[in-house]
C-alpha atoms as a PDB file:
ATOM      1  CA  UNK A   1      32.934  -7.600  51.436  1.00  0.00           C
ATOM      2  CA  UNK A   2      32.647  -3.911  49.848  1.00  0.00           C
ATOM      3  CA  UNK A   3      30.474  -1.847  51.931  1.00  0.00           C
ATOM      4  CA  UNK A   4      28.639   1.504  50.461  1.00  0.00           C
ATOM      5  CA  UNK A   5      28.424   4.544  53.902  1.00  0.00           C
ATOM      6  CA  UNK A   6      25.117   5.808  53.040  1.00  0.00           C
ATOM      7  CA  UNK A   7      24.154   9.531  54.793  1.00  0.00           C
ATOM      8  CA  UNK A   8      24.470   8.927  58.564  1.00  0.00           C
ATOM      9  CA  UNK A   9      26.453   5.857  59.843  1.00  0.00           C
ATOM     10  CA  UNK A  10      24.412   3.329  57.958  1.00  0.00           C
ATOM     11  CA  UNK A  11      25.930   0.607  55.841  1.00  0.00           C
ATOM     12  CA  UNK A  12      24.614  -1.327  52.953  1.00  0.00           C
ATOM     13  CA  UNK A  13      26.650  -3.776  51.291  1.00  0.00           C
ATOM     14  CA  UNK A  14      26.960  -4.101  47.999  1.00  0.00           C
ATOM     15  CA  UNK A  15      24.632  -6.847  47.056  1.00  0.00           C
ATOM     16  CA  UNK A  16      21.654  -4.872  49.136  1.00  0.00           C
ATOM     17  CA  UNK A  17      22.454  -1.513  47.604  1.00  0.00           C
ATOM     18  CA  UNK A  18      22.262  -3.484  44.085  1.00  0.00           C
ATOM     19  CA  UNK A  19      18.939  -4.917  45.293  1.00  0.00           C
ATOM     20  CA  UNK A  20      17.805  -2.147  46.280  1.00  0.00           C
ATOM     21  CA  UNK A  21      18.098  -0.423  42.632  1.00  0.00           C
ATOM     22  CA  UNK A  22      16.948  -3.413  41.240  1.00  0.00           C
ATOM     23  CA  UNK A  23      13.959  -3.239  42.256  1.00  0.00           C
ATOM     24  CA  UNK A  24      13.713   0.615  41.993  1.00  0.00           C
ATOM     25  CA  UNK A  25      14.277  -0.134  38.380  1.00  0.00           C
ATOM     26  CA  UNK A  26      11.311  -3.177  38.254  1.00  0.00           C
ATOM     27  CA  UNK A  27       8.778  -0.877  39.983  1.00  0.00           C
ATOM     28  CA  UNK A  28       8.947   1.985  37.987  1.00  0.00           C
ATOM     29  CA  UNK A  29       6.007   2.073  35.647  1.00  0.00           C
ATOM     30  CA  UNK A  30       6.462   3.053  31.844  1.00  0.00           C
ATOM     31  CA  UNK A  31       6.806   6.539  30.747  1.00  0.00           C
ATOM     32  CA  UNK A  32       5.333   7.965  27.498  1.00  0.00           C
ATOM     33  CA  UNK A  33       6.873  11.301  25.570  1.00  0.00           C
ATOM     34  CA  UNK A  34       3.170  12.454  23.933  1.00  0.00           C
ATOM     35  CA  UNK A  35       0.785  13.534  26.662  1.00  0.00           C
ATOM     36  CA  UNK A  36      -2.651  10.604  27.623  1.00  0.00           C
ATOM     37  CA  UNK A  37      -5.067  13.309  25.887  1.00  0.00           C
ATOM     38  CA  UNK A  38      -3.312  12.790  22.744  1.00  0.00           C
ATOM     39  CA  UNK A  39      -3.774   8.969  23.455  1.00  0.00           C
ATOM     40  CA  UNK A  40      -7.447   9.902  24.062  1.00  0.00           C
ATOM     41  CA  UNK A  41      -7.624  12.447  20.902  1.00  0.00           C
ATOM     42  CA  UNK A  42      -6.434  10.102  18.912  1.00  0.00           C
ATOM     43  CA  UNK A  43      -8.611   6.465  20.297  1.00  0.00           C
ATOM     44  CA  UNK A  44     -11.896   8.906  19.697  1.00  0.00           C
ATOM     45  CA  UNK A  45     -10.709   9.614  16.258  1.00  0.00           C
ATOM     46  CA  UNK A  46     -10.086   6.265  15.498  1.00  0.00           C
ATOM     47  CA  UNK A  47     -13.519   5.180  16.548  1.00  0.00           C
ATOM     48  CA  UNK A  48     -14.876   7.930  14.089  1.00  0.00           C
ATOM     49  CA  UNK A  49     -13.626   6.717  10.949  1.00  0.00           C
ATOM     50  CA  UNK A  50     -15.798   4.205   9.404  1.00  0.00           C
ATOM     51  CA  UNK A  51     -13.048   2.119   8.111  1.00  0.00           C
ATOM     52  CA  UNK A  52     -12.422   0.928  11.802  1.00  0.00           C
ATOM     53  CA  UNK A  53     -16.056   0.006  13.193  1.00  0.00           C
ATOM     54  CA  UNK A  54     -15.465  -3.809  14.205  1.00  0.00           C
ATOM     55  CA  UNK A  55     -11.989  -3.187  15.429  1.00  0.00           C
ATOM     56  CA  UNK A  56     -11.103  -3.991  19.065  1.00  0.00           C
ATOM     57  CA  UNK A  57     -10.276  -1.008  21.574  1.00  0.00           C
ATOM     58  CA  UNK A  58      -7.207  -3.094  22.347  1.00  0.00           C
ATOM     59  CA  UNK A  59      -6.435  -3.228  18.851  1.00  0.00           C
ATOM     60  CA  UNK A  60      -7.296   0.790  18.222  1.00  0.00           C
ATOM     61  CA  UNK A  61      -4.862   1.662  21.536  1.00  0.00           C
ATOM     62  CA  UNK A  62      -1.787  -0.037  20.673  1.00  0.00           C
ATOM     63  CA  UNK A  63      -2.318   1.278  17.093  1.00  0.00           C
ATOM     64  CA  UNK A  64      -2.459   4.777  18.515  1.00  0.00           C
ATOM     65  CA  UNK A  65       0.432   4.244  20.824  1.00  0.00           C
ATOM     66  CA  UNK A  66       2.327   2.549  18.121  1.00  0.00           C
ATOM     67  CA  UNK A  67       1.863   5.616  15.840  1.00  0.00           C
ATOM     68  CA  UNK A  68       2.101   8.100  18.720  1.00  0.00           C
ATOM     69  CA  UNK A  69       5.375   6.892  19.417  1.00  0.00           C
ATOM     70  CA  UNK A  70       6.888   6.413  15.906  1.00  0.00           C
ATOM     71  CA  UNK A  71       6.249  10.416  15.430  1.00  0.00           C
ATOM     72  CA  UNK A  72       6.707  12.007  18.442  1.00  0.00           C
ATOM     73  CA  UNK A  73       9.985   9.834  20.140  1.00  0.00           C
ATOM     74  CA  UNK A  74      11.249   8.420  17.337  1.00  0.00           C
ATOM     75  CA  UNK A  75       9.979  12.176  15.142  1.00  0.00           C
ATOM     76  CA  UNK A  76       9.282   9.619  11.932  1.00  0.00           C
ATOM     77  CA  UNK A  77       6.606  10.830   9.104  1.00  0.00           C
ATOM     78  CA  UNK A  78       3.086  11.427  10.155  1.00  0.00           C
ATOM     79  CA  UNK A  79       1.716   9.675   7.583  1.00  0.00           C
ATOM     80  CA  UNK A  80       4.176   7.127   6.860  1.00  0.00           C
ATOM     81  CA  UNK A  81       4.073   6.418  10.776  1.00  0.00           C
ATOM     82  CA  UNK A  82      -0.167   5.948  10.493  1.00  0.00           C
ATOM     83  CA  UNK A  83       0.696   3.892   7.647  1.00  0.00           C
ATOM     84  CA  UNK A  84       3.008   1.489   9.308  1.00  0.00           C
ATOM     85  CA  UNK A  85       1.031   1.470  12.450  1.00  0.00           C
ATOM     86  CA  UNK A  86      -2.713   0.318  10.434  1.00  0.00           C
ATOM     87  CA  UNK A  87      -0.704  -2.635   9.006  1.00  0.00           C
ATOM     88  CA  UNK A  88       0.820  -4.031  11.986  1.00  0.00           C
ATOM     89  CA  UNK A  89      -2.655  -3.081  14.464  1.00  0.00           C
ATOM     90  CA  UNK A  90      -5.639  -3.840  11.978  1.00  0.00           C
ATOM     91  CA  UNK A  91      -4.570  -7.108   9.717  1.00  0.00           C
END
């Protein structure tokens, strides 16, 4: 059996230690590059434009998270990103 010394005179074997990171990795919530008041910023103006008045919140959220993400992570087109993100949110 391989055996991992851990800090101390504590040992882990290999399957724990590999448990153990597994389910570091499975807890750790998702992280986002833009900042939640942009997420806000942009829900609120969203909900201002007439052309979205009987659209779900759901739907308006993963639209701005979908466009959010397309220009600040992935630094695409503002407007090519908004573009994108309408069609596959509001159809």
């Amino acid at each position: 059996m391989i055996y991992v010394r851990i800090k101390g005179n504590s040992l882990f074997t290999m399957k724990s230690f590999t448990s153990l990171l597994l389910l570091i990795f499975i807890l750790t919530l998702p992280a986002y590059a833009y900042p939640e008041n942009q997420m806000d910023d942009c829900i609120i103006s969203a909900k201002d434009n007439p052309a979205v008045t009987n659209i779900s919140e759901e739907s308006i959220r993963n639209y701005c998270d979908c466009a959010l993400t397309a220009i600040i992570d992935e630094q695409k087109d503002i407007r090519e990103s908004g573009y994108d993100c309408a069609k596959k949110n509001f159809n």
